[in-house]
PDB file of N, CA and C in Angstrom:
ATOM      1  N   UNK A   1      95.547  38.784  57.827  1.00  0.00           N
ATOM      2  CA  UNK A   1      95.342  40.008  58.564  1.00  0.00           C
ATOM      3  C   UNK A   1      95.944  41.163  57.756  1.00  0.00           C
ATOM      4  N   UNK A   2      95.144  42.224  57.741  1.00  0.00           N
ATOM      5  CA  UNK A   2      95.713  43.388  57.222  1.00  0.00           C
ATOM      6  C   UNK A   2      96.853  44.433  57.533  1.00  0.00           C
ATOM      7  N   UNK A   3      97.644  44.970  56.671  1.00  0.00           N
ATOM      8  CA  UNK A   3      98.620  45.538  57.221  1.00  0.00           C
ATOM      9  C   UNK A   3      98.580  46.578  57.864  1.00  0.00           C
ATOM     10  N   UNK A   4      98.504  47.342  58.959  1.00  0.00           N
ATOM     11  CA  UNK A   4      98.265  48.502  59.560  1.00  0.00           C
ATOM     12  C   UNK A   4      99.396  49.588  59.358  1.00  0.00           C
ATOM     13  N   UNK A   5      99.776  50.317  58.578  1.00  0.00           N
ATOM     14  CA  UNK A   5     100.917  51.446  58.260  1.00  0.00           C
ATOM     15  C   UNK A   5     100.623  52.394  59.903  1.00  0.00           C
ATOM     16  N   UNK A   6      99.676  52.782  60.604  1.00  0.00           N
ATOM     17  CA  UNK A   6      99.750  53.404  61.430  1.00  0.00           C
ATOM     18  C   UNK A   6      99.821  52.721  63.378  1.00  0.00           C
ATOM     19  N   UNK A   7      99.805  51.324  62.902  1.00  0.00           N
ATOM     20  CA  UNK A   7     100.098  50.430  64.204  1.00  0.00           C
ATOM     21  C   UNK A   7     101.699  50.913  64.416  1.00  0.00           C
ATOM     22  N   UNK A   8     101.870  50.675  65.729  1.00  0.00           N
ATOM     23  CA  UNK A   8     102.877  50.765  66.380  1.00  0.00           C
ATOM     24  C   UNK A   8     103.895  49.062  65.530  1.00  0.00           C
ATOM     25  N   UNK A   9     105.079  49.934  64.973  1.00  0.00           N
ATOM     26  CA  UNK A   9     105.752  48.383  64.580  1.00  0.00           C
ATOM     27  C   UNK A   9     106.846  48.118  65.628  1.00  0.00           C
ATOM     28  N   UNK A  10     107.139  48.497  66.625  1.00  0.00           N
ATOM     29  CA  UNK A  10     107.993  47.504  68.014  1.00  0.00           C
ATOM     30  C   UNK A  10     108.440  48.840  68.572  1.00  0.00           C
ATOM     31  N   UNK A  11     109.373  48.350  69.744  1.00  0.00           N
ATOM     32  CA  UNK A  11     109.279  49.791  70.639  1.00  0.00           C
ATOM     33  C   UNK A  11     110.806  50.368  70.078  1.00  0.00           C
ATOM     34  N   UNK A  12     110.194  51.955  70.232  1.00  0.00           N
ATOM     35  CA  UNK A  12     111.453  52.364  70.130  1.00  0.00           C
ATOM     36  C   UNK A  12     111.684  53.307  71.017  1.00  0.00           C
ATOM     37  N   UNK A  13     112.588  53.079  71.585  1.00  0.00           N
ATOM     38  CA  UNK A  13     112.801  54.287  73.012  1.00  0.00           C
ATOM     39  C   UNK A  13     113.204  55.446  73.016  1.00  0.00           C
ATOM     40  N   UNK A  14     113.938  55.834  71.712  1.00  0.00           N
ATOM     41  CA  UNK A  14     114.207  56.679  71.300  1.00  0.00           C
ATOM     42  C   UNK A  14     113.094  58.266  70.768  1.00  0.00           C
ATOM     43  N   UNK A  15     111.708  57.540  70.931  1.00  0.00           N
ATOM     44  CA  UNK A  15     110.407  57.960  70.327  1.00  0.00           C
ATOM     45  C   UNK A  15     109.256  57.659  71.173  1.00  0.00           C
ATOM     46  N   UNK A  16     108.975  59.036  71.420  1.00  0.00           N
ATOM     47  CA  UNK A  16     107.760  59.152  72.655  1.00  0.00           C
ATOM     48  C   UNK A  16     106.425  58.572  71.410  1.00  0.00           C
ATOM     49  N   UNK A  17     105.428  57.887  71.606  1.00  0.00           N
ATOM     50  CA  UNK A  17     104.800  57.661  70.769  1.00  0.00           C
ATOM     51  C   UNK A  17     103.502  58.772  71.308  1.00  0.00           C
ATOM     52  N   UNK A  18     103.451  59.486  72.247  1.00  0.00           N
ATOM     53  CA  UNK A  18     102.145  60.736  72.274  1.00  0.00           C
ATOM     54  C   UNK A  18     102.721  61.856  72.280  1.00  0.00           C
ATOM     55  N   UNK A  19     104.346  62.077  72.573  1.00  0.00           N
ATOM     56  CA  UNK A  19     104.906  63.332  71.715  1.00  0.00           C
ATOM     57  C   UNK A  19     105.225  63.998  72.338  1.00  0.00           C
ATOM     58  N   UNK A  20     104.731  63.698  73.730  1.00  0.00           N
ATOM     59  CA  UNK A  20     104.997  64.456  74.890  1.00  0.00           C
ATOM     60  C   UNK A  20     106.545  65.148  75.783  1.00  0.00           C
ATOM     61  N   UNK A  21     106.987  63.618  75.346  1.00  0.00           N
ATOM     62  CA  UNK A  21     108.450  64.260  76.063  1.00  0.00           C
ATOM     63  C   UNK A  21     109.248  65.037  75.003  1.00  0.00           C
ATOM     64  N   UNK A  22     109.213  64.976  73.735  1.00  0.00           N
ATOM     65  CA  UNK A  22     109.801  65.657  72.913  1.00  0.00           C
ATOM     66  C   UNK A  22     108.973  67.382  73.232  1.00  0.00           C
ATOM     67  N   UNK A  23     107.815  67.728  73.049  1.00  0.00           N
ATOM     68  CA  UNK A  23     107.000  68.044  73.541  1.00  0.00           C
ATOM     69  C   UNK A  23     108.052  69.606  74.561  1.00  0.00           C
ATOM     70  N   UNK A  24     107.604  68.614  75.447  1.00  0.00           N
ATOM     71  CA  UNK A  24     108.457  68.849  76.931  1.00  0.00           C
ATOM     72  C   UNK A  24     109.953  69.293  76.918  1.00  0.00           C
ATOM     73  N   UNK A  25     110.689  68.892  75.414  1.00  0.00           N
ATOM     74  CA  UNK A  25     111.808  68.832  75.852  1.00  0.00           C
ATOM     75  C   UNK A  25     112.012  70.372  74.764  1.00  0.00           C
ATOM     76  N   UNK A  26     111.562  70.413  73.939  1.00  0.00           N
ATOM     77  CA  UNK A  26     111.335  71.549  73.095  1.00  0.00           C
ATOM     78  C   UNK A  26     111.362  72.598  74.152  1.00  0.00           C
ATOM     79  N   UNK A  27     110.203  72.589  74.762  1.00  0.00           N
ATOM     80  CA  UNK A  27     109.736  73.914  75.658  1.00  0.00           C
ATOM     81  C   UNK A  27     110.879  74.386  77.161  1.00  0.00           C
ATOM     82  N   UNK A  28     111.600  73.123  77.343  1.00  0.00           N
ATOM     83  CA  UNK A  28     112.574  73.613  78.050  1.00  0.00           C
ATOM     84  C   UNK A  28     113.655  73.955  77.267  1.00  0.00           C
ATOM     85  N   UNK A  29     114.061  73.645  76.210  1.00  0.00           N
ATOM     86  CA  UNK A  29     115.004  74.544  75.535  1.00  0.00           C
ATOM     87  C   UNK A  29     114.680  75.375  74.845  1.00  0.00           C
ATOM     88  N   UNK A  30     113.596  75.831  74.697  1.00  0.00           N
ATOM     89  CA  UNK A  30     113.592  76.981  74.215  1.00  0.00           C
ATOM     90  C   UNK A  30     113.778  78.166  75.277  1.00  0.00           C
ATOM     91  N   UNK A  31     113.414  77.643  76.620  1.00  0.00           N
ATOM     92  CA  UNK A  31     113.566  78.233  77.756  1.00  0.00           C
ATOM     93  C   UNK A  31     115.085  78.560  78.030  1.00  0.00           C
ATOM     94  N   UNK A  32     115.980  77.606  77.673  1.00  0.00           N
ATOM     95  CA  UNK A  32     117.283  77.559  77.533  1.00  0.00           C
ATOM     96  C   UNK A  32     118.194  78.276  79.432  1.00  0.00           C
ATOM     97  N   UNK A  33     119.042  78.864  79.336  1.00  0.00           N
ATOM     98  CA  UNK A  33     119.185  79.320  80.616  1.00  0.00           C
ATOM     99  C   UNK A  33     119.194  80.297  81.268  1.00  0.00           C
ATOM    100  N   UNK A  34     118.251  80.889  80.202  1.00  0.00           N
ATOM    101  CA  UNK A  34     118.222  82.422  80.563  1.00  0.00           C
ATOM    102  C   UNK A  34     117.365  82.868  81.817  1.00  0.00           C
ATOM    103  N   UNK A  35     116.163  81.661  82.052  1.00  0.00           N
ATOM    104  CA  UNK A  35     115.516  82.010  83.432  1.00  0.00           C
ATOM    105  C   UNK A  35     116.089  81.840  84.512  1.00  0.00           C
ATOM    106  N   UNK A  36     117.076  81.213  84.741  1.00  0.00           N
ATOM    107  CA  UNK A  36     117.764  80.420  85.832  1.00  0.00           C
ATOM    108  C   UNK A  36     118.899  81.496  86.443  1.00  0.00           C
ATOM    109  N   UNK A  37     119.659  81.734  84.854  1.00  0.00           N
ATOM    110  CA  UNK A  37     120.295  82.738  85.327  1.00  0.00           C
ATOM    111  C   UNK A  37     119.531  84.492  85.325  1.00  0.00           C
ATOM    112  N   UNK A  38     118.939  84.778  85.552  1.00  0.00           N
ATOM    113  CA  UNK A  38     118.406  85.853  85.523  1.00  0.00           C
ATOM    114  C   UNK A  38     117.373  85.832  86.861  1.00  0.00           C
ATOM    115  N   UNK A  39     117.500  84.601  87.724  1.00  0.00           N
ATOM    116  CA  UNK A  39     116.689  84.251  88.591  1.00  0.00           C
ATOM    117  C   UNK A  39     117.957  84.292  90.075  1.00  0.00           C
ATOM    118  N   UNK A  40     119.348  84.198  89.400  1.00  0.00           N
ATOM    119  CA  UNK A  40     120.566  84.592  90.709  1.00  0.00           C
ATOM    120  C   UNK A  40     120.847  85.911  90.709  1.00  0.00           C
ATOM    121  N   UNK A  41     120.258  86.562  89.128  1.00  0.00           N
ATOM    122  CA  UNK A  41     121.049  88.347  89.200  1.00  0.00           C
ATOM    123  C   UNK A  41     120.428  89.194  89.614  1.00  0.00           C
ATOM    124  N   UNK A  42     118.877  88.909  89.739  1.00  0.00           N
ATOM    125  CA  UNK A  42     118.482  89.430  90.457  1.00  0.00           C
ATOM    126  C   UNK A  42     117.226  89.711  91.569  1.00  0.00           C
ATOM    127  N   UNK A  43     117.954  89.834  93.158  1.00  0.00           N
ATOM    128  CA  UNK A  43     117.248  88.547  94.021  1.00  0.00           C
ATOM    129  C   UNK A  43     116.045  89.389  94.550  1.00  0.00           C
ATOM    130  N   UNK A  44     116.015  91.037  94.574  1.00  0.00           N
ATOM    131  CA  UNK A  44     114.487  91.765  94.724  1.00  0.00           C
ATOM    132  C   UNK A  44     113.548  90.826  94.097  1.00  0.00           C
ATOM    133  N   UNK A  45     113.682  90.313  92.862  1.00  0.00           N
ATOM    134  CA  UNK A  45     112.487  89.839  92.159  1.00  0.00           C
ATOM    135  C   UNK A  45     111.730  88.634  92.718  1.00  0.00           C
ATOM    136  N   UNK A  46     112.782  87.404  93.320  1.00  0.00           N
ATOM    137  CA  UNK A  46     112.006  86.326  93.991  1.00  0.00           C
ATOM    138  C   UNK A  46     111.139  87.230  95.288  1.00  0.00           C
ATOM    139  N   UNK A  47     111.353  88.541  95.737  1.00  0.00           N
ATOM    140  CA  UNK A  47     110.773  88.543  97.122  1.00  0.00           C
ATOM    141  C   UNK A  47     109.235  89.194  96.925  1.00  0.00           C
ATOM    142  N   UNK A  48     109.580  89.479  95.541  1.00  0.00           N
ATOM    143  CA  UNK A  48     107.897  90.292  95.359  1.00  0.00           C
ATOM    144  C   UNK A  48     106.631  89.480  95.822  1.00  0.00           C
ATOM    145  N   UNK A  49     106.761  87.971  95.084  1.00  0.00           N
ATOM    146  CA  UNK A  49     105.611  87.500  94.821  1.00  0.00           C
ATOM    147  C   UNK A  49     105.509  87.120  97.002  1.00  0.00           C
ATOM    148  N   UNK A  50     106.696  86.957  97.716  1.00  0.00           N
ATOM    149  CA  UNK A  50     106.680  86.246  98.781  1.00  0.00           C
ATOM    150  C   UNK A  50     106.149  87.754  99.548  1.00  0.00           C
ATOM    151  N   UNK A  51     106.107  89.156  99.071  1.00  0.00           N
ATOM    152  CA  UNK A  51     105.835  90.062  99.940  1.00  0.00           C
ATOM    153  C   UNK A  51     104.246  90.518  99.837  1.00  0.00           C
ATOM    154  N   UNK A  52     103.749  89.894  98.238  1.00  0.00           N
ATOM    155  CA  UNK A  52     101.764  89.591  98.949  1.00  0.00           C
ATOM    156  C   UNK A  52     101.581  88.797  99.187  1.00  0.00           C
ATOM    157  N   UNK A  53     102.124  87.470  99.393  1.00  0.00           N
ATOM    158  CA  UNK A  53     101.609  86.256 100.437  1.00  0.00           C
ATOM    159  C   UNK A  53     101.802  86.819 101.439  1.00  0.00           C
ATOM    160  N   UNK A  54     102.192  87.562 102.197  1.00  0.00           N
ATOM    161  CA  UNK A  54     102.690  88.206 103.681  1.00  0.00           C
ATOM    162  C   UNK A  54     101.593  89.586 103.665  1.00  0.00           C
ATOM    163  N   UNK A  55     101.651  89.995 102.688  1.00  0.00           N
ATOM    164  CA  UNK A  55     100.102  90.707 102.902  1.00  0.00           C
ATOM    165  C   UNK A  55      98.687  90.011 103.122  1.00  0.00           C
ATOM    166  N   UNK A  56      98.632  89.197 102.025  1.00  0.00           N
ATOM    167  CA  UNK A  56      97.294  88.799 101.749  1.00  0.00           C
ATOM    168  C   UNK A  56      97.404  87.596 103.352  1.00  0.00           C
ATOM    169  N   UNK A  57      98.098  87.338 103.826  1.00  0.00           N
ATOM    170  CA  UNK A  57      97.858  86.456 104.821  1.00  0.00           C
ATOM    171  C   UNK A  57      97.584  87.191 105.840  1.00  0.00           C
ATOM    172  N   UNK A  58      98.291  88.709 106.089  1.00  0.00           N
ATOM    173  CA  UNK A  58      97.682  89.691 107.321  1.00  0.00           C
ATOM    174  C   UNK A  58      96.447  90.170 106.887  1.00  0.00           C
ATOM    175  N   UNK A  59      95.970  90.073 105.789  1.00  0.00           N
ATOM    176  CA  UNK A  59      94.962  91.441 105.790  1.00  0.00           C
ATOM    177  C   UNK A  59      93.485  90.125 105.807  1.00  0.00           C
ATOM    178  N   UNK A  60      94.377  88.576 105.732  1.00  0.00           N
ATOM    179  CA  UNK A  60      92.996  87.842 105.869  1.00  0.00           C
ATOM    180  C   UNK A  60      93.099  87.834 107.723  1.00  0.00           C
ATOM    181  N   UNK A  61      93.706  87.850 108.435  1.00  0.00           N
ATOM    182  CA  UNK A  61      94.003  87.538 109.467  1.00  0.00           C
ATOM    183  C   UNK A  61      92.924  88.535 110.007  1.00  0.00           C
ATOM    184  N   UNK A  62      93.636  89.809 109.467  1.00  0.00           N
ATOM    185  CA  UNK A  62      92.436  91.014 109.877  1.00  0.00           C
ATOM    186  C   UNK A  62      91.197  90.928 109.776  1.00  0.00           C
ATOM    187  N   UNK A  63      90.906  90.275 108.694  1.00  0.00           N
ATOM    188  CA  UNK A  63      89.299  90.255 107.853  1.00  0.00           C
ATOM    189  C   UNK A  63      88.689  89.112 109.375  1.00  0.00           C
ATOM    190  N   UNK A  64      89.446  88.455 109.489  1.00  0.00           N
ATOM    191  CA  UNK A  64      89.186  87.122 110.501  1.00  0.00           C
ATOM    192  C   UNK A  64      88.819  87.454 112.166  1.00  0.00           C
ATOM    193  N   UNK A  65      89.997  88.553 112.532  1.00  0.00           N
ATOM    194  CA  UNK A  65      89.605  88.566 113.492  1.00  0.00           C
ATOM    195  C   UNK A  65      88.305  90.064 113.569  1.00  0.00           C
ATOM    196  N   UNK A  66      88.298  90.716 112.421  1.00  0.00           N
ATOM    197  CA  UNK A  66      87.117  91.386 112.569  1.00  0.00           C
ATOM    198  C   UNK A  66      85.811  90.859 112.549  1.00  0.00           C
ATOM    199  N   UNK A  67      86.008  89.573 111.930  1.00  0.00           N
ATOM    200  CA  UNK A  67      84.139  89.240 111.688  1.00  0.00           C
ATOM    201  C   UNK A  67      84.447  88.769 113.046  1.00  0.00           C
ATOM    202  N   UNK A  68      85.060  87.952 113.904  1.00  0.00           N
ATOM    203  CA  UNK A  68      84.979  87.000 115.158  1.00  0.00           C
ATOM    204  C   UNK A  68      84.391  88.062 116.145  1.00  0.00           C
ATOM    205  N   UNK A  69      85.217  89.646 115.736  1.00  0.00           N
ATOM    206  CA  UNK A  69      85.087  90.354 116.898  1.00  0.00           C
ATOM    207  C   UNK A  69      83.812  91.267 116.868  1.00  0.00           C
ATOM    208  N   UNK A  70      83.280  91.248 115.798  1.00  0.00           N
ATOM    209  CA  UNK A  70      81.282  91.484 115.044  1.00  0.00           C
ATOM    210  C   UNK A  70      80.617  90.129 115.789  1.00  0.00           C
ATOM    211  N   UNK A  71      80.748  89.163 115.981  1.00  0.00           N
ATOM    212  CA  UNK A  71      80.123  88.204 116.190  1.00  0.00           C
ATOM    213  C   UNK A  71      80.430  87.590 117.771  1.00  0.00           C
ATOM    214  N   UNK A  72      81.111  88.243 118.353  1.00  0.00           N
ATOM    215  CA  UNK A  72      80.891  88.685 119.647  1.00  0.00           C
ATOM    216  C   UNK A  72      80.203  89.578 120.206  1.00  0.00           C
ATOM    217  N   UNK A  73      80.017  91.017 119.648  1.00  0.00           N
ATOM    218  CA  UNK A  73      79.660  91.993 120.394  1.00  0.00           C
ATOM    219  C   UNK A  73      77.918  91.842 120.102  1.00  0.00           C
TER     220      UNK A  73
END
């Protein structure tokens, strides 16, 4: 049988063999802790994205009960 240079030669756990968790682990440190902490200093910023879900959920509410109330009259 021929020698395969690119077969897997036994496991090593140390070595993602699709690259992924290294991958993965790169991109969170490069992230390092600057989001985390910059995510306690300052807390206006978590409420933005939660203050158009609170729109977009009234103004569908509106859209909702206007067609119901077209489709009554």
């Amino acid at each position: 049988m021929a020698h395969n240079p690119h077969a897997p030669q036994g496991p090593d756990p140390s070595q993602d063999p699709a690259g992924s968790t290294q991958m993965f682990r790169a991109f969170v440190d490069e992230e390092g802790g600057g989001a985390s902490a910059q995510r306690g200093a300052d807390p206006q910023a978590s409420s933005g994205p939660r203050i158009g879900v609170i729109v977009g959920v009234v103004a569908l509410v509106v859209v909702v009960a206007a067609a119901v109330w077209l489709a009554m009259a």
